[in-house]
Protein backbone atom coordinates (compact mmCIF):
# COMPACT_ATOMS: atom_id res chain seq x y z
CA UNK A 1 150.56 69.60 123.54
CA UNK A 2 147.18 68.95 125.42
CA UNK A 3 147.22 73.15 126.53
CA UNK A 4 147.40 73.58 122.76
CA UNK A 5 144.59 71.47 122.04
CA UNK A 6 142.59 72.99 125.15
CA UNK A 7 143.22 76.05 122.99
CA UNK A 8 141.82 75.17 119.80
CA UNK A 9 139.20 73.46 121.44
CA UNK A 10 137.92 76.48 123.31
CA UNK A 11 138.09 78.71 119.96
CA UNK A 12 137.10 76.70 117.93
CA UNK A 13 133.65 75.43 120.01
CA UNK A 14 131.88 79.11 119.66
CA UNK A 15 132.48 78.79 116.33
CA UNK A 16 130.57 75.34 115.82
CA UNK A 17 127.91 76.35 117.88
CA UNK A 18 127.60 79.55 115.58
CA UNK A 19 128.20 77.90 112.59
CA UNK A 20 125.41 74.72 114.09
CA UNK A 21 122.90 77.63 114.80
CA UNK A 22 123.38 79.32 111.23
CA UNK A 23 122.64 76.03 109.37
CA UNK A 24 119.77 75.27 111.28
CA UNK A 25 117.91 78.59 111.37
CA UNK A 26 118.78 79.27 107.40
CA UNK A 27 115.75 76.04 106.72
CA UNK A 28 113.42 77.59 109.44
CA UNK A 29 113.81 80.90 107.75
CA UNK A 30 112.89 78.89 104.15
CA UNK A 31 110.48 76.83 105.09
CA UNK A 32 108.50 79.82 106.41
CA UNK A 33 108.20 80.62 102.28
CA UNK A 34 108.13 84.39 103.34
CA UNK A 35 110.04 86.48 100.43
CA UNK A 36 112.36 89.40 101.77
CA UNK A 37 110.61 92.76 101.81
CA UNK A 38 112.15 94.50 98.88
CA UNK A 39 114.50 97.72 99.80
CA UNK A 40 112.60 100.92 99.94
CA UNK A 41 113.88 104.60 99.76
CA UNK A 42 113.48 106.68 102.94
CA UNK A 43 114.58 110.31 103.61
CA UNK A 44 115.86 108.81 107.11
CA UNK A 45 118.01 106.42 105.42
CA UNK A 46 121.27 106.89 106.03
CA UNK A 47 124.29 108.32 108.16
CA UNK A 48 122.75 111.83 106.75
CA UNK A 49 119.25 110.63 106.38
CA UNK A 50 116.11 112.94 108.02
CA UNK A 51 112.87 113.25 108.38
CA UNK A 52 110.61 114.35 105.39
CA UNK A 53 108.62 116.36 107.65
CA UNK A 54 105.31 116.82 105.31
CA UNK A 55 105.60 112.97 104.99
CA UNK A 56 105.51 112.64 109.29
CA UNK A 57 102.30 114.71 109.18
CA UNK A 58 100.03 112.30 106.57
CA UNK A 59 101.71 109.31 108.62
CA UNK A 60 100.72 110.80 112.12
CA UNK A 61 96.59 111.57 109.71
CA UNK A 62 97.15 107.66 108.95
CA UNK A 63 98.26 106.50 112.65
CA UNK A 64 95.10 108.80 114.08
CA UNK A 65 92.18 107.87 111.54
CA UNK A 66 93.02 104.41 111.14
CA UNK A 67 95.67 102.36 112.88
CA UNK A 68 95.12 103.93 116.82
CA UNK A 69 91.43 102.28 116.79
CA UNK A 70 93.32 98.91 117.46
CA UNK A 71 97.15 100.11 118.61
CA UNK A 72 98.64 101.15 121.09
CA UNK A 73 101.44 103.62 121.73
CA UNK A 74 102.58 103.75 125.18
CA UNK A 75 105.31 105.81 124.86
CA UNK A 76 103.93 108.73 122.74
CA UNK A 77 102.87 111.51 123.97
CA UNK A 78 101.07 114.30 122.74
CA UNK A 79 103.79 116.92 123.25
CA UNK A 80 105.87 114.94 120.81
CA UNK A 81 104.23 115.99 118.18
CA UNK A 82 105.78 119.73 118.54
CA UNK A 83 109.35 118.81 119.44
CA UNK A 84 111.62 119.29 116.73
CA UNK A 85 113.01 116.79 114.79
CA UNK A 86 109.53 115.20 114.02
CA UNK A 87 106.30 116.11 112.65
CA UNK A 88 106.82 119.87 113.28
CA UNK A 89 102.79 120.70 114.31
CA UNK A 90 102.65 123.85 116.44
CA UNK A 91 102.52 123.95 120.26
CA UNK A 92 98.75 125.17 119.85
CA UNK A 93 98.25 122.59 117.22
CA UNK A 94 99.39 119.91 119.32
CA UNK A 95 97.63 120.97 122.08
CA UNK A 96 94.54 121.41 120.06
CA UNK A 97 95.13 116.95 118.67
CA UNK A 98 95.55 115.95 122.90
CA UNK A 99 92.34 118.60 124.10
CA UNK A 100 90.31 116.20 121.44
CA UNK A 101 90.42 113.23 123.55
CA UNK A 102 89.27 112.44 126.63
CA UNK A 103 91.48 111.16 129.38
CA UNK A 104 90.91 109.33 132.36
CA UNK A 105 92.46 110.93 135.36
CA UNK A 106 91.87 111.15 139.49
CA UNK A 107 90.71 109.83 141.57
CA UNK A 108 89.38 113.28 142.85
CA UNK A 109 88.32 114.13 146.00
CA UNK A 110 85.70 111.90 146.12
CA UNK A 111 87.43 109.08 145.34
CA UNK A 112 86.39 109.03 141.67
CA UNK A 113 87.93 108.59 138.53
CA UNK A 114 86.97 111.02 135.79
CA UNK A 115 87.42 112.30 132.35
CA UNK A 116 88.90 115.21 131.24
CA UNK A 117 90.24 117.04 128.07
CA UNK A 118 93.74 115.28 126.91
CA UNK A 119 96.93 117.53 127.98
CA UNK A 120 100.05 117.74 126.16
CA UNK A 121 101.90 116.07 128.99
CA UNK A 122 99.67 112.86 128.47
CA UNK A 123 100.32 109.64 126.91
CA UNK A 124 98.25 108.81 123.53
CA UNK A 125 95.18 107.00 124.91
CA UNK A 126 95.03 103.38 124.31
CA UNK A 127 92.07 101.94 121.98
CA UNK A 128 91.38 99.20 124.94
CA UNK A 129 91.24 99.35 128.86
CA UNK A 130 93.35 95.76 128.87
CA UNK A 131 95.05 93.16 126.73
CA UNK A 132 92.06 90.83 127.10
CA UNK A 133 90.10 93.55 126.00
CA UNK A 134 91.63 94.08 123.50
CA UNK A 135 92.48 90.15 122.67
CA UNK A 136 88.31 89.88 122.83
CA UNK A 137 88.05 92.74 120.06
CA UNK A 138 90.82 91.17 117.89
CA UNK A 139 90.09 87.61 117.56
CA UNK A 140 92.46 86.55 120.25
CA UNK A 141 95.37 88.53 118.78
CA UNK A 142 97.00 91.31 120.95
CA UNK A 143 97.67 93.82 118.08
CA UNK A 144 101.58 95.28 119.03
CA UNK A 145 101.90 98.42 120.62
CA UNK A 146 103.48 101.31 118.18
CA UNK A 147 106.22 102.73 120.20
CA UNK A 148 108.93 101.02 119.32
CA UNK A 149 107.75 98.55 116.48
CA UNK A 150 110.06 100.00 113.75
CA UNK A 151 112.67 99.25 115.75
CA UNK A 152 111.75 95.74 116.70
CA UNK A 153 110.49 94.09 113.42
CA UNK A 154 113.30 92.85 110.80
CA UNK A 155 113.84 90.09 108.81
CA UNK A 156 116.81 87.93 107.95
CA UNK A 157 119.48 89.60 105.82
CA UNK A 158 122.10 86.15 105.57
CA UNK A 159 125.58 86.53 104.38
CA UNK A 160 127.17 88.19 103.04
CA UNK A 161 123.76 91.50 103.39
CA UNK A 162 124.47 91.76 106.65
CA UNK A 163 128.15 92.74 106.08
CA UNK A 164 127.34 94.99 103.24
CA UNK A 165 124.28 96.86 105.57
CA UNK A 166 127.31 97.38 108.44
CA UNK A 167 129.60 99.03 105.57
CA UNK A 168 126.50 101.12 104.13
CA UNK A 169 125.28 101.98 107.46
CA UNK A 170 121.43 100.58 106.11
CA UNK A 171 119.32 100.10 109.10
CA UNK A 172 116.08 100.27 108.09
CA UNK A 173 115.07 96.30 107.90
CA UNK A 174 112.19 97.11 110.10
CA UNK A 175 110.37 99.87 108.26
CA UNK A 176 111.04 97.65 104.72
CA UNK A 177 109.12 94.87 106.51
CA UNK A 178 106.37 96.97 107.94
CA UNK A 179 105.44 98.60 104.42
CA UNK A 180 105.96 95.06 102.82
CA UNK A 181 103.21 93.53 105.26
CA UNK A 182 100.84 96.34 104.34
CA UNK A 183 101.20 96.19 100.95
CA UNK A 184 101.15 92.49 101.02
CA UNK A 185 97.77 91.36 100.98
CA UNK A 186 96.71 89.19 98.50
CA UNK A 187 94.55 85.96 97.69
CA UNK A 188 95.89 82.74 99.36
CA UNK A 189 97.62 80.39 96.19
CA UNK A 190 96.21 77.41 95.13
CA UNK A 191 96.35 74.73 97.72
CA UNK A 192 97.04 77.03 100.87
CA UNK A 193 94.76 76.73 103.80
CA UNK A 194 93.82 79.48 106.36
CA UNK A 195 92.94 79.13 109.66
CA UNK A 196 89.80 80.47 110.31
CA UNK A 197 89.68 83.85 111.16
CA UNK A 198 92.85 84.37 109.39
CA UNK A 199 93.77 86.58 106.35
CA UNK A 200 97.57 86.05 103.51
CA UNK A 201 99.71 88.16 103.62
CA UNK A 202 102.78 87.46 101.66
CA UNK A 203 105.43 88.86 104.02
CA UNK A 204 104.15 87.68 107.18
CA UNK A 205 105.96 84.71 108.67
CA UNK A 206 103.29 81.60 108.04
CA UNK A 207 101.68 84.15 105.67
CA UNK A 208 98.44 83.68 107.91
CA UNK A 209 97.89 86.79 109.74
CA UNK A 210 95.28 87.60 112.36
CA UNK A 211 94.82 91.55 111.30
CA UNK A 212 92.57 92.17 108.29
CA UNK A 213 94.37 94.19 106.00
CA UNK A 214 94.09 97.95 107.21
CA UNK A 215 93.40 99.95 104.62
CA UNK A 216 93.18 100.68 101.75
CA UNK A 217 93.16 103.44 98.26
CA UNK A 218 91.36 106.54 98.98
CA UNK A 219 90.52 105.54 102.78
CA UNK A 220 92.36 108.48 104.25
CA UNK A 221 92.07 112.15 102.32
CA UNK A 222 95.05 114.33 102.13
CA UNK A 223 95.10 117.96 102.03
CA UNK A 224 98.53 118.92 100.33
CA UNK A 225 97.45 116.79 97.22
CA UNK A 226 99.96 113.70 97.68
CA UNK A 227 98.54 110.44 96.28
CA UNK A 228 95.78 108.09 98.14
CA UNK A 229 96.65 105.06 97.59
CA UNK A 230 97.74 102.07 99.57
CA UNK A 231 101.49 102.27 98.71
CA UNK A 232 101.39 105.64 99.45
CA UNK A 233 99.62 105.55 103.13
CA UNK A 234 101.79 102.25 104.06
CA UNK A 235 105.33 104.52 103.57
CA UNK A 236 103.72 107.44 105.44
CA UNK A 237 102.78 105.56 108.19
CA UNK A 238 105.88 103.26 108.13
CA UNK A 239 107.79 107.06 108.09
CA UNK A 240 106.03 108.35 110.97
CA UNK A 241 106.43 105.11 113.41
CA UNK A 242 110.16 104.94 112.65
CA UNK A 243 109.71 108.54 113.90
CA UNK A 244 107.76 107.59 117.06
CA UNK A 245 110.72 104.54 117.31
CA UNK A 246 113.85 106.99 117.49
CA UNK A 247 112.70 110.67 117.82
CA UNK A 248 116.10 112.02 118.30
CA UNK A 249 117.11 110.16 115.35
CA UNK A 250 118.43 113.60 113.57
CA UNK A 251 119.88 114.84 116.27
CA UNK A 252 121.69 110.87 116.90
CA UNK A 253 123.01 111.37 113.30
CA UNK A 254 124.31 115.17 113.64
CA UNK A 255 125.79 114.56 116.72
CA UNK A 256 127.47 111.45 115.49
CA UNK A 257 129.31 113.34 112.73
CA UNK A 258 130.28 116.10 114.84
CA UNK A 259 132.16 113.66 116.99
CA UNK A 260 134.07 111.90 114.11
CA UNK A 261 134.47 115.26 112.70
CA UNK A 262 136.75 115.88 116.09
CA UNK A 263 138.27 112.41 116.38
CA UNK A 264 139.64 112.82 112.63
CA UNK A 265 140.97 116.08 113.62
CA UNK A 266 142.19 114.83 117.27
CA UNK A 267 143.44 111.76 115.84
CA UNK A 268 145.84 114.35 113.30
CA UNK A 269 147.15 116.26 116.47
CA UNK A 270 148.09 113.30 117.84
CA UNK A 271 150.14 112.41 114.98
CA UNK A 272 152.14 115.12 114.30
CA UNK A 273 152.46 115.95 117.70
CA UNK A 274 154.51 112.19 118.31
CA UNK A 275 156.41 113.00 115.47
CA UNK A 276 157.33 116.24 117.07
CA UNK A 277 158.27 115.30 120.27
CA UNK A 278 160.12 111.52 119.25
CA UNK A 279 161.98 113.44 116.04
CA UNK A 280 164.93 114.07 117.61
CA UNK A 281 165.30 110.69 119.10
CA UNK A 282 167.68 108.51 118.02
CA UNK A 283 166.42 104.65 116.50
């Protein structure tokens, strides 16, 4: 009797705790007052999904003339831009974006730093020499580094979304709340105080948010003719830093059904080839 109560006991307590922990996050999450980022349609969407390559380019013209005067990305190199999969720019084009900035390399002989033309081996060059640099320039906020942001950001789904997002294979929480934030921008309601220095956004968590908003309609020209507008430059550059995020998300995703292409096909070998060998025994 007491082992079978040990039992329960020790199933049952994981449970609690998760059950505890849902209860008490689901009013955290409320009182916040943060709507969920509404559901948008991307190309990349999808066990199938890809890349809308045209869409990549005005994103990377978006993450160049606006967003890289205050982010970072670490892990983004020039030479990225021509591998395939992504924004498909030339090797000369490429080349060409990285020879337009100046990178600080050495020391030389001397002993010296110096500056040279960007190569496509380098890293994009960050906006500030340090986080308190950059903390100084920002009023005190350490605007996120771009590598991997699509990746990280998300918001809660709750039951039963998240059950529904592991049937339809919908992972792209993070780019929904990244073109919700930019788009989100509006006049504080009646009776809401902002710190100072702040500005509303109504998908940010506290809806007081440090960065001004971005941009804005007809800030960025295109040259193939696709609308300037706000909307418009948010999904870009929400496309192409799910891009910088997973690169080799295309090649994840072909890969991926190539293997359960051959596990459906192993899996029917298998099969037939028990019933072959165990038909003649007798039950």
């Amino acid at each position: 009797m007491s082992t079978t109560m040990s039992f329960r006991s020790t199933l049952l307590r994981p449970l609690a705790v998760a059950a505890l922990a849902f209860g008490l996050a689901a009013p955290a999450l409320a009182a916040e007052g943060a709507p969920k980022p509404p559901r948008e349609e991307w190309s990349f969407a999808g066990p199938f999904g890809t890349f809308d390559q045209a869409q990549l380019q005005r994103g990377f013209q978006v993450f160049k003339e606006v967003c890289a005067s205050c982010h970072a990305a670490h892990l983004f190199s020039f030479r990225n831009l021509a591998q395939p999969g992504g924004p498909s720019f030339s090797e000369a084009q490429a080349k060409a974006v990285a020879e337009s900035y100046q990178v600080q390399d050495g020391p030389n002989d001397a002993g010296d730093m110096f500056d040279r033309p960007g190569r496509l081996s380098d890293r994009w060059p960050s906006p500030f020499p340090n986080e308190q640099a950059a903390r100084a320039s920002n009023g005190g906020a350490y605007p996120p580094d771009f590598s991997t942001l699509a990746k990280a950001r998300t918001y809660e789904v709750g039951f039963p979304g998240f059950l529904i997002d592991i049937f339809t294979q919908y992972q792209e929480q993070g780019p929904d709340y990244i073109h919700a934030l930019l788009v989100g921008y509006e006049e504080p309601p009646e009776g809401f105080t902002l710190p100072e220095g702040a500005h509303y956004n109504k998908y940010f968590p506290g809806h007081a948010i440090k960065m001004p908003q971005p941009i804005s309609d007809g800030q960025v020209t295109y040259s193939d003719g696709s609308p300037e507008t706000l909307d418009q430059y948010s999904r870009d550059v929400t496309a192409f830093m799910m891009w910088m995020a997973e690169p080799h998300l295309e090649a994840r995703k072909r890969i991926g059904f190539q293997v359960m292409i051959f596990l459906i096909i192993f899996a029917g070998l298998l099969y037939f080839t028990k019933k072959k060998v165990w038909k003649d025994v007798a039950h």
